[in-house]
Each structure stands twice: as structure tokens, then as C-alpha cells.
Protein backbone atom coordinates (compact mmCIF):
# COMPACT_ATOMS: atom_id res chain seq x y z
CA UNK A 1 -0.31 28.65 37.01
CA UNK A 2 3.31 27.37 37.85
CA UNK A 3 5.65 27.44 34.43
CA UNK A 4 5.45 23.17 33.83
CA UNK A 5 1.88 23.49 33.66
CA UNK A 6 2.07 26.78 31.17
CA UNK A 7 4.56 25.09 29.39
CA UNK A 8 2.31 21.82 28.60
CA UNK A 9 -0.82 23.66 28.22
CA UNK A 10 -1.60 23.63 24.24
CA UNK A 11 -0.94 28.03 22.77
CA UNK A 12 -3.74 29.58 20.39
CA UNK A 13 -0.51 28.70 18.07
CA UNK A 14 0.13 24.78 18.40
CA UNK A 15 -3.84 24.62 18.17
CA UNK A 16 -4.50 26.59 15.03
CA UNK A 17 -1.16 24.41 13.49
CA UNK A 18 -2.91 21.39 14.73
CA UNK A 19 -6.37 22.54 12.73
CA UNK A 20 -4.74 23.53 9.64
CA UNK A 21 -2.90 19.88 9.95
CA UNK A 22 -5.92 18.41 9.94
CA UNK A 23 -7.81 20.35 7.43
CA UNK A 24 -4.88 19.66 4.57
CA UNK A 25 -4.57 15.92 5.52
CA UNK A 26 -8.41 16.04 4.94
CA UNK A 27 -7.91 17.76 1.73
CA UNK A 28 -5.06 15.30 0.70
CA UNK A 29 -7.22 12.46 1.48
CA UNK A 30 -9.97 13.96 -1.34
CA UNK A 31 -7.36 14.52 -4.11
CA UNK A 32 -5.59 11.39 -3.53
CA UNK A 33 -9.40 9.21 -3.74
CA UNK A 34 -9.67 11.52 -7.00
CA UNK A 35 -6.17 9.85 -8.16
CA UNK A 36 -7.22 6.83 -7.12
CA UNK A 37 -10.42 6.54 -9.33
CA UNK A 38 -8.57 8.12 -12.24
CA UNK A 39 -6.30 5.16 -11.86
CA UNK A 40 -8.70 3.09 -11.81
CA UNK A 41 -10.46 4.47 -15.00
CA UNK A 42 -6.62 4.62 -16.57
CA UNK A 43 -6.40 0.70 -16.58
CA UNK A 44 -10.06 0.22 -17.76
CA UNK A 45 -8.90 2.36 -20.59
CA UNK A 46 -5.67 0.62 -21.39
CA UNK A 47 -7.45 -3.23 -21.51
CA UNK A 48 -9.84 -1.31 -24.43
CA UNK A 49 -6.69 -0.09 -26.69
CA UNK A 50 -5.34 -3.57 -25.77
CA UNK A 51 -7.97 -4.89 -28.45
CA UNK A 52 -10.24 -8.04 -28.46
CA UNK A 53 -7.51 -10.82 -29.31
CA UNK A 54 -5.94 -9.88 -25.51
CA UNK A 55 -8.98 -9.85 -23.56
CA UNK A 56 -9.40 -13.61 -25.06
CA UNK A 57 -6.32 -14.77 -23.95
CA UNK A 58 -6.66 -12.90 -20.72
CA UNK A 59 -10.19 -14.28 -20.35
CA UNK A 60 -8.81 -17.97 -21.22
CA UNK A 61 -6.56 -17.85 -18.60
CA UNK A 62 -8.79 -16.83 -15.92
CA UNK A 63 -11.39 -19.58 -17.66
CA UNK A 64 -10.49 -21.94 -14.74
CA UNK A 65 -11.41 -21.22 -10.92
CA UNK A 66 -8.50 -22.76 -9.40
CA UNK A 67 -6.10 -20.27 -11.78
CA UNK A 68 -7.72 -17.13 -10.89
CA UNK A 69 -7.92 -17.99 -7.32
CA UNK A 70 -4.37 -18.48 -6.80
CA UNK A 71 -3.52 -15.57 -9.40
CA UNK A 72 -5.82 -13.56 -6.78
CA UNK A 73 -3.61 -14.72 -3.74
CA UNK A 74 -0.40 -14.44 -5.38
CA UNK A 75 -0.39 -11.07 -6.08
CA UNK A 76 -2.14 -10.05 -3.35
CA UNK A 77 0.40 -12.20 -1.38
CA UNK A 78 3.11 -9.83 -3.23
CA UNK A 79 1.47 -6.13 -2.67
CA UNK A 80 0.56 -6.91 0.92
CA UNK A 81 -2.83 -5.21 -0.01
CA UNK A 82 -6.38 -6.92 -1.15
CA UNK A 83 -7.57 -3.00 -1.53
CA UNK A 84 -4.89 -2.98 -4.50
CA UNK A 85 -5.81 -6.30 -6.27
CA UNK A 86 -9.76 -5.84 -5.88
CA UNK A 87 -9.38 -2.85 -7.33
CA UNK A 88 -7.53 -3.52 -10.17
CA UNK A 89 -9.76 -6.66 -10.71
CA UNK A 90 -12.62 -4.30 -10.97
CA UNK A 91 -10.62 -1.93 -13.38
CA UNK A 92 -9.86 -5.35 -15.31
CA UNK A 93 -13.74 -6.44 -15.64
CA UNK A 94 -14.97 -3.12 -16.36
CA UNK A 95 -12.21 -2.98 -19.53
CA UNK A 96 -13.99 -6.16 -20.26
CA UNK A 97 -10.31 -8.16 -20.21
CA UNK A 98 -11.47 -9.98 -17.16
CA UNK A 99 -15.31 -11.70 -16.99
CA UNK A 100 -17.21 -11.93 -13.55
CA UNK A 101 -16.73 -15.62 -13.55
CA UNK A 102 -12.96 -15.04 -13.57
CA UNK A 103 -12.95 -12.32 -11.16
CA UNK A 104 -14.74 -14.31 -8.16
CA UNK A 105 -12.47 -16.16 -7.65
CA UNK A 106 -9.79 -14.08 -7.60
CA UNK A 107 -11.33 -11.88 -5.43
CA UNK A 108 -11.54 -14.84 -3.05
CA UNK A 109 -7.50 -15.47 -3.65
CA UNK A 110 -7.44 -12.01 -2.32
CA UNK A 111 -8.96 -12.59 0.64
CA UNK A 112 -6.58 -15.32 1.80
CA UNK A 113 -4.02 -13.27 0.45
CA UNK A 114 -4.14 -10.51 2.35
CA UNK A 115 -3.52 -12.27 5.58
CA UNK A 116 0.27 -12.41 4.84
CA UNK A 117 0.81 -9.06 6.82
CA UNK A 118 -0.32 -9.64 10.37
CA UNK A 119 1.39 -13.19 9.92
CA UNK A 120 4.71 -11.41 9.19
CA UNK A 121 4.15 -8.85 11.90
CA UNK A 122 3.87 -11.65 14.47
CA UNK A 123 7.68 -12.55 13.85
CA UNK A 124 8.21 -9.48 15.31
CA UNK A 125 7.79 -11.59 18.72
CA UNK A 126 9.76 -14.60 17.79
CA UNK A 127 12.77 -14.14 20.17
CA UNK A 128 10.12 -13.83 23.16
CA UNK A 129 8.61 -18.02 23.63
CA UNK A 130 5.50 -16.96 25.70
CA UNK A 131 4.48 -13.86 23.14
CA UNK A 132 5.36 -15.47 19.89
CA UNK A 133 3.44 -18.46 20.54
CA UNK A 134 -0.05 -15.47 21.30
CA UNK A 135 1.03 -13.18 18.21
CA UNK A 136 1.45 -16.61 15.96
CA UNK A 137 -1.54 -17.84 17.04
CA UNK A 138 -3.75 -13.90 16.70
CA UNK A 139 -2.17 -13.87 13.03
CA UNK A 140 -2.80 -17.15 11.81
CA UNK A 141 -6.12 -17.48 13.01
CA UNK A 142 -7.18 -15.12 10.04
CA UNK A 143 -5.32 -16.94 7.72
CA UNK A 144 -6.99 -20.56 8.56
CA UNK A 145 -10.83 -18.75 8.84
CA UNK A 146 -10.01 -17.26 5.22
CA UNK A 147 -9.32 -20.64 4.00
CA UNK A 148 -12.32 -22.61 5.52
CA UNK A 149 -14.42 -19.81 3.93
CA UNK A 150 -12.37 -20.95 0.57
CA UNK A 151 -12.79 -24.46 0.79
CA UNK A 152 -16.81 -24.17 1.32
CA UNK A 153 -17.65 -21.07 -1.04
CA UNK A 154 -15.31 -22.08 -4.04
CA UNK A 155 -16.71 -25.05 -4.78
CA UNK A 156 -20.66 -24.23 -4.10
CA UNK A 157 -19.24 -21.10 -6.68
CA UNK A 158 -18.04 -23.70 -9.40
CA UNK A 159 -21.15 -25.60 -8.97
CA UNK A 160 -23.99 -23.15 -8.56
CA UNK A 161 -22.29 -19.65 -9.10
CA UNK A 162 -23.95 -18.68 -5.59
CA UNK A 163 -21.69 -15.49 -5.38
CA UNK A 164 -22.04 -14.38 -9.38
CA UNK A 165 -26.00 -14.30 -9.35
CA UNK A 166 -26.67 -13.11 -5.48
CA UNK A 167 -24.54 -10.35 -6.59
CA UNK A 168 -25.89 -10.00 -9.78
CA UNK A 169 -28.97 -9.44 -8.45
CA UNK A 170 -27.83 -7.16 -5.62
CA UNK A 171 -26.00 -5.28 -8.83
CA UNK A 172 -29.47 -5.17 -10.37
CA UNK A 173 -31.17 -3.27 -7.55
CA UNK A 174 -28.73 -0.98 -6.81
CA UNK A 175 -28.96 0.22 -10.19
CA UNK A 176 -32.61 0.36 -9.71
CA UNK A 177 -32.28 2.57 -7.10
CA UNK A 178 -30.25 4.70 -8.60
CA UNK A 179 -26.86 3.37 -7.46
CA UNK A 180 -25.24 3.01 -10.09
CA UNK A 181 -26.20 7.53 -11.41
CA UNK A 182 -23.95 7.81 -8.44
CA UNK A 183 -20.78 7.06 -10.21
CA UNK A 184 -21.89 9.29 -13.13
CA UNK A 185 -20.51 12.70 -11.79
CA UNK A 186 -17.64 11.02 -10.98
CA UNK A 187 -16.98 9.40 -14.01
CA UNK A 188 -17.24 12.69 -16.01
CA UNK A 189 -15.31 14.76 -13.53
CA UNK A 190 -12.41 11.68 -14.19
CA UNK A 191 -12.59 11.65 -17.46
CA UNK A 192 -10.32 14.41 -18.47
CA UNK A 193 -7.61 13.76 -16.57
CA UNK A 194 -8.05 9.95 -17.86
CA UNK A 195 -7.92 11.08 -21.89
CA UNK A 196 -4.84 13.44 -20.47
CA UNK A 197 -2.62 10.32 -19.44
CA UNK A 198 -4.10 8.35 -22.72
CA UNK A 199 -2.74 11.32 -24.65
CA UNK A 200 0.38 11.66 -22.72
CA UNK A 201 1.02 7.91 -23.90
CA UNK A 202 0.61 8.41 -27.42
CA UNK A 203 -2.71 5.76 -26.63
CA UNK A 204 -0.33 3.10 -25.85
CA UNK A 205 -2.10 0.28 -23.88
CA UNK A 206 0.59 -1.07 -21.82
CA UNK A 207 2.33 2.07 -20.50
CA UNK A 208 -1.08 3.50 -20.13
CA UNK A 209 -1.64 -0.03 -17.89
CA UNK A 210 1.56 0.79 -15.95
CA UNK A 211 0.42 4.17 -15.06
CA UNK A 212 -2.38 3.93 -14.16
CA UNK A 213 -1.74 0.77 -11.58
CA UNK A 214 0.98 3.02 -10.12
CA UNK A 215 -1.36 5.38 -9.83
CA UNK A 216 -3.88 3.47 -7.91
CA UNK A 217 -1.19 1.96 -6.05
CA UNK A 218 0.25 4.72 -4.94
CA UNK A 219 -2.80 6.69 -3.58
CA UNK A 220 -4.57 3.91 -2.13
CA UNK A 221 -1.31 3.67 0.22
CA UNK A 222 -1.06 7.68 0.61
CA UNK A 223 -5.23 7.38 1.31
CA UNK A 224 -4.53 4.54 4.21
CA UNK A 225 -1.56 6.58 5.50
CA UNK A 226 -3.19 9.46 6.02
CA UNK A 227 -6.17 7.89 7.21
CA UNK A 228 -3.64 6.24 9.80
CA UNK A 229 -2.87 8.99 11.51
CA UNK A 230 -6.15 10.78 11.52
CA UNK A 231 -7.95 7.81 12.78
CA UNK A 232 -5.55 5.63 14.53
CA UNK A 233 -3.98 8.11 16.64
CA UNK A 234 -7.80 8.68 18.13
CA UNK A 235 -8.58 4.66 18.58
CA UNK A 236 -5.18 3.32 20.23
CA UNK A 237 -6.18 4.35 23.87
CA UNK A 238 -9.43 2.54 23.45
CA UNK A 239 -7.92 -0.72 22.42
CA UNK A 240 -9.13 -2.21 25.80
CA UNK A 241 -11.32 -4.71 27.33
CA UNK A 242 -14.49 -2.44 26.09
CA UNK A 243 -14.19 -2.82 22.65
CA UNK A 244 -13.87 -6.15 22.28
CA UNK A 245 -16.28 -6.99 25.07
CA UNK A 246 -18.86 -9.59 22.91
CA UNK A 247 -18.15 -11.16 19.88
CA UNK A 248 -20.66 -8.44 17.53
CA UNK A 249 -18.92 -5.39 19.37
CA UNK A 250 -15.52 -6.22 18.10
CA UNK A 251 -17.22 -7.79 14.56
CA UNK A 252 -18.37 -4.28 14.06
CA UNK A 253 -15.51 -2.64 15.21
CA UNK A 254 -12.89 -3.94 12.90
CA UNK A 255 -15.62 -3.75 9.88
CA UNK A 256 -15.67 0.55 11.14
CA UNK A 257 -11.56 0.91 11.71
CA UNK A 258 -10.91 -1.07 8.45
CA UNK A 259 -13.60 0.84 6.57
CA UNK A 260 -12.01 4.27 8.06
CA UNK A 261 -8.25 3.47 7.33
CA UNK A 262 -9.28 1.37 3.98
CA UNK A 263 -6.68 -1.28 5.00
CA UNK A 264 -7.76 -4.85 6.45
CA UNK A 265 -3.50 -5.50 6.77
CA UNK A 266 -3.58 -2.62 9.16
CA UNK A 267 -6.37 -3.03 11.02
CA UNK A 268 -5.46 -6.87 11.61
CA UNK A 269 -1.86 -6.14 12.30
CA UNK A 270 -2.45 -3.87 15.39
CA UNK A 271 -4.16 -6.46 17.60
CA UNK A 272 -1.23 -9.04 16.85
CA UNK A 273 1.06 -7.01 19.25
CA UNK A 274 -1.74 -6.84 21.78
CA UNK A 275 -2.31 -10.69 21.80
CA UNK A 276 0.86 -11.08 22.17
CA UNK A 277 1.36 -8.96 24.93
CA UNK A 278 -1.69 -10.68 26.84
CA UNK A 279 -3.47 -7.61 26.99
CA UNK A 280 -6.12 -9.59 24.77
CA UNK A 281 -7.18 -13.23 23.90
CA UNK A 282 -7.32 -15.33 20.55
CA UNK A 283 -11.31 -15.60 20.89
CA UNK A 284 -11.82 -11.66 21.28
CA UNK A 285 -9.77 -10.59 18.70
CA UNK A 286 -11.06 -13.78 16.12
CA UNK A 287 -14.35 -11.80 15.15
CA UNK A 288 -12.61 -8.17 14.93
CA UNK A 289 -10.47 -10.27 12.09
CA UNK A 290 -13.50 -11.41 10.45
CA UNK A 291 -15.17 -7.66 10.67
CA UNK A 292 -11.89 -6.48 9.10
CA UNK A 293 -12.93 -8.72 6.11
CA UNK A 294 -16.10 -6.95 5.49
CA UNK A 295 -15.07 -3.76 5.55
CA UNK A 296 -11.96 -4.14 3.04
CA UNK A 297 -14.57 -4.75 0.46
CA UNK A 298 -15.57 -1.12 0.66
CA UNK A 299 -12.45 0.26 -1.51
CA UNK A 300 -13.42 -2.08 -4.38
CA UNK A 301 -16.88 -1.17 -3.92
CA UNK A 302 -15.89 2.38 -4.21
CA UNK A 303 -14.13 1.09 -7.49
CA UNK A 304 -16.63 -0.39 -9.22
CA UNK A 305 -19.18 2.58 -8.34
CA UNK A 306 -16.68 5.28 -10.19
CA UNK A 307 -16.89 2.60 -13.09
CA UNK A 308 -20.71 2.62 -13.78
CA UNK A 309 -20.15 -0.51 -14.74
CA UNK A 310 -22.82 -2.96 -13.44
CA UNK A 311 -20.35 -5.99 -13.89
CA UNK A 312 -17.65 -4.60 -11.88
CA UNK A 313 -20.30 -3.52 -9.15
CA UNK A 314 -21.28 -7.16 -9.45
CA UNK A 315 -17.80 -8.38 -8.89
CA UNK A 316 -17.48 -5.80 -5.50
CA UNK A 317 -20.80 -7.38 -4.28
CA UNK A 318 -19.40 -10.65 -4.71
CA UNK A 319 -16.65 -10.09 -2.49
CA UNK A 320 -18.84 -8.54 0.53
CA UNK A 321 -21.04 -11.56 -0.19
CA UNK A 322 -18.15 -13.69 -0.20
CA UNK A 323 -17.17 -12.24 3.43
CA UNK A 324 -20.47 -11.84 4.93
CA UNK A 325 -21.40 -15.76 3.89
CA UNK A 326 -18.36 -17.05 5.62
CA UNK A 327 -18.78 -15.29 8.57
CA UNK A 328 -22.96 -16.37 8.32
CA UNK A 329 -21.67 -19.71 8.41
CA UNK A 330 -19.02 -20.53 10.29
CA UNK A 331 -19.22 -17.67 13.50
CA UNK A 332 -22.07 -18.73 14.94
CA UNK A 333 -21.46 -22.24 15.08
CA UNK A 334 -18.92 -23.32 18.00
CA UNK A 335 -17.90 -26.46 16.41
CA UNK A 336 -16.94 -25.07 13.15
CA UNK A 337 -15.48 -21.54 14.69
CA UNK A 338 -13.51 -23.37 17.01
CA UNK A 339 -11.46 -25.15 14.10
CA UNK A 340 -9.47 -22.03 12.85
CA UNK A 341 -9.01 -21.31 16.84
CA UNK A 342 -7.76 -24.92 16.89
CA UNK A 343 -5.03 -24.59 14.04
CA UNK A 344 -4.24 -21.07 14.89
CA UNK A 345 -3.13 -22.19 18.14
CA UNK A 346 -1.81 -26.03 16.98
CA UNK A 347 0.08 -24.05 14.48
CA UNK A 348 1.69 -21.73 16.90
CA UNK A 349 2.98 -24.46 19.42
CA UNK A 350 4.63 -26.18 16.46
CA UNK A 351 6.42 -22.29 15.52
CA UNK A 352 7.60 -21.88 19.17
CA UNK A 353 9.15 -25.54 19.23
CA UNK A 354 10.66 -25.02 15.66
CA UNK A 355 11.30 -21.31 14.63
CA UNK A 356 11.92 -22.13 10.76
CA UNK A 357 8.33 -23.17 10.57
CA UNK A 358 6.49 -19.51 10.60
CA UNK A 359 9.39 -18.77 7.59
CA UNK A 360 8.51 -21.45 6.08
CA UNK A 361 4.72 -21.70 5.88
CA UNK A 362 4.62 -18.13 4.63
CA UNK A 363 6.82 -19.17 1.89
CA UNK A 364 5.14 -22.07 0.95
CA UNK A 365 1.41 -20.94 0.98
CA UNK A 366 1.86 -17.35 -0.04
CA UNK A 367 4.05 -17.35 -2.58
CA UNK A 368 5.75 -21.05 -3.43
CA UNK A 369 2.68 -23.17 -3.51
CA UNK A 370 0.37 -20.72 -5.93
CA UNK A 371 3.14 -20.26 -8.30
CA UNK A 372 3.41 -24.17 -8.60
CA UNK A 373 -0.41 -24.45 -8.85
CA UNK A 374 -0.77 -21.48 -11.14
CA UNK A 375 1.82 -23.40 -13.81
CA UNK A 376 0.33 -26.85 -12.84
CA UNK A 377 -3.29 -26.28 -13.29
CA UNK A 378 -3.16 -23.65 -16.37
């Protein structure tokens, strides 16, 4: 064995260091889920001290569809996260400050929301005509599917309340099965350290609310980075041709990457550069977006489960439903998937001719036009 290949050949050492790594990002990743339900427990608790006249006023602010739903994208719009608002949201209903008819359609906000990453991440491209106009396009495709899914589903929701009772029902026989004595461990193995931060408050509602949303904050994004580099680091060489091969091959595949790193924004955001590059096309990567979708809802899910609270599993099952229904309707159908294909890549020609206009339709829909609807419509 000549010394180059003795050199680059991995020692008992580097391998046992590489184990242990592994073993403590693993542990990290269990303590930092445990922080992250406390969290969420911590905010359920502070709505309860907050006392009945503030859940009214909360609830009478989320009494109109239109509010929560642009509440939901605004702040999701400002965390860069739908993991973080669901989450809270469920916190919020299973306090009782929010009700499930508030919380849909903030959820759905979310969705749309969340799409503000990967659109930022394609500027990244903007000094390079040929790959700006393929990231623009790979990023905003997610954002105009999200909407379409808005404009149908919110208004069969204020009509019908399709989401609220599918998922109340699909709440109802989870329980049944025993779904919901899964969070029951769980909650009493959180509770301590919950009455701990209560105490360490003095019971105060509001610092208690601060705490424990910087709690959940903080370890979701400590889960997904860790997560990152376990799982990522293992995936990037297979981002080929294979994997996105047939439309329900790269559906699943972004639905199993988001799931594992817990982070749609992440999991959409690496394919921009690859689109961009040409190494992939708009209509391969279009249903590992919508896959992404389904599996963000798994982090609220997890939520609501620690909660035992069959509202806020409602709420979580409302958002899956919310994904899966969109996708039900519109993927399968060419003329109606080919219309967020369409704008995606109408929308990209005009960015490439005019390089204010990315700047300025991120502005405007994710942060300028839901503040002006939030005051208008409240």
C-alpha cells in the first residue's frame, strides 16, 4: 500500500470519532424533540393563566377566515418556518385561546407562507440570465400551487367546513385506536419540566408565552440542523435523474427527506440550485414540492399528539388533509397542474427582463399585502 492511499484510507481512530459523532448528534436530536414538546406544553400553559377574557378577544380576532389566513402567512412569511407556526397554532388551540375554526385557516396561511425561502434562495442566481430565469421559475412554482390549493379549499372550508369535520373525524378514530394514549407518557414525562418554567416565572402568562415559543423555536431549528447533516450529507449524491424519474417517485421522495429533516424550506430550497443549474426540469421537481407539503405536517402532528388534545390533533389532520386534497385535485389533472407550471415560468421571464420584480413580489405578497389585509378585513 503506497503512503497516498494509507494516508486516505479511514484509521480505527477517525472511524470510532465518526461513530461517537453520530451517536451524540442522535442523542441531541432526542433531548432537543424533548425541548421542543415542553415548549410546546409551556405556551398551552401560558394561554390558561392568560384567563378567559383573552382567549375571547384572541378567539374574536381569528373569528374571520380571511384574518387568520393571512395572520397564518404573515408570520410564517417572517420565521421562514411553517414547522414553527403549526406548532404554535396547535399549542394555541390546545390552551383553548385559539378554536379549530380559527386555526384552519391559518394553518393554510402557513402553507403559502412557507414558500418564501426557496423563492429567496433563487436570487442567489440573479446575476446569471439563463439560471435565474430556471431557479425563479423551480421556486415560484410552489408558491403559485400553494395558492390554487388556497383559492379552492378556503372557500369550500367557509362554506362546508370540509377540512374541520374530515379531520374531526380522522381525530375521532385515532383516539379510538388508541392514538391519542400515545401522547400520555409524554405528556407526564413533560410535565415537570413545564410546572419548572411556570414556577421559574412566578406563573406569569406572557413571559411564560415568550419562553416557551423560544423554546420551541429554538429546538425545532437545532432538530432540522442536526437532522441536516445526518441525512442530507447521505442524499446529495443521489440527487440525480433516478429519484425524480416519475412524478410519484419524487412525490414520495420529498414527503420522506422533508419528514427526515422536519423542514419543507429545506427540502424545497435544495432543488432550486439544481434547476437552475439544468441538472433538473420544472416538471420533475413540481411534485417533489408538493411531497414536501405533506410531510411538513408531521412536526405539528407530532405537536398535537404530545398535547392529548383531540382538538389540536384535529387541527394537525386538517393541515395533512389540507395538503393531500390539493395535491388529489390538482396533480393529476394536466390542465389544472399545468397552470402553476404556466405562472412559475410566465413569472420568471418577466424577473429576468426586470430584476426588481422577484424583490418586489416577495415584498408585496409575503409581507406588504397581508399586513394591509390583516388591518383591512379585521
Amino acid at each position: 500500500m503506497t503512503n497516498r492511499s494509507r494516508q486516505m484510507s479511514p484509521t480505527p481512530f477517525t472511524e470510532r470519532y465518526s461513530g461517537l459523532v453520530t451517536v451524540a448528534k442522535l442523542l441531541g436530536i432526542v433531548l432537543f424533540l424533548y425541548l421542543f414538546i415542553v415548549g410546546i406544553g409551556a405556551m398551552g400553559h401560558s394561554f390558561k393563566l392568560f384567563g378567559k377574557e383573552f382567549s375571547e378577544r384572541i378567539l374574536a380576532t381569528t373569528a374571520s377566515p380571511l384574518v387568520s389566513m393571512f395572520i397564518g402567512l404573515l408570520a410564517t412569511s417572517l420565521v421562514q418556518s411553517s414547522s414553527t407556526t403549526t406548532s404554535i397554532i396547535v399549542g394555541m388551540v390546545a390552551g383553548g385561546a385559539i378554536s379549530i375554526e380559527g386555526a384552519i385557516p391559518m394553518v393554510m396561511g402557513a402553507n403559502v407562507g412557507t414558500t418564501i425561502t426557496n423563492t429567496m434562495v433563487s436570487l442567489g442566481h440573479i446575476t446569471r440570465r439563463g439560471e435565474f430565469r430556471r431557479a425563479f421559475a423551480a421556486a415560484t412554482v410552489h408558491d403559485f400551487f400553494n395558492v390554487m390549493t388556497l383559492f379552492i379549499l378556503l372557500p369550500l372550508e367557509i362554506a362546508t367546513g370540509y377540512l374541520a369535520k374530515t379531520a374531526g373525524w380522522l381525530s375521532g378514530v385515532f383516539q379510538g385506536m388508541g392514538g391519542m394514549k400515545l401522547g400520555n407518557p409524554l405528556k407526564a414525562a413533560t410535565k415537570p419540566a413545564i410546572d419548572l418554567m411556570a414556577e421559574a416565572v412566578a406563573q406569569h402568562a406572557l413571559p411564560l408565552l415568550l419562553l416557551g415559543a423560544g423554546l420551541t423555536f429554538m429546538m425545532l431549528a437545532m432538530i432540522v440542523k442536526i437532522l441536516r447533516s445526518l441525512v442530507l450529507e447521505k442524499v446529495e449524491a443521489l440527487f440525480d435523474q433516478f429519484l425524480f424519474k416519475t412524478t410519484m417517485r419524487a412525490l414520495f421522495f420529498g414527503a420522506l427527506l422533508t419528514v427526515a429533516v422536519q423542514s419543507s424550506s429545506i427540502t424545497t430550497s435544495l432543488v432550486v440550485p439544481l434547476v437552475g443549474a439544468g441538472l433538473l426540469q420544472l416538471r420533475q421537481v413540481f411534485p417533489y414540492m408538493l411531497g414536501a407539503n405533506i410531510g411538513t405536517t408531521v412536526t405539528a402532528m407530532l405537536a398535537a399528539l404530545s398535547t392529548t388534545n383531540p382538538a389540536a390533533v384535529t387541527v394537525a389532520f386538517a393541515h395533512l388533509m389540507f395538503n393531500i386534497t390539493g395535491i388529489s385535485l390538482i396533480l393529476p389533472i394536466k390542465f389544472l397542474r399545468d397552470i402553476p407550471l404556466g405562472l412559475a415560468r410566465w413569472m420568471a421571464d418577466k424577473a429576468v427582463e426586470n430584476r426588481w420584480i422577484p424583490l418586489i413580489y416577495i415584498g408585496l405578497v409575503f409581507f406588504i399585502l397581508p399586513l394591509i389585509l390583516i388591518l383591512i378585513t379585521r
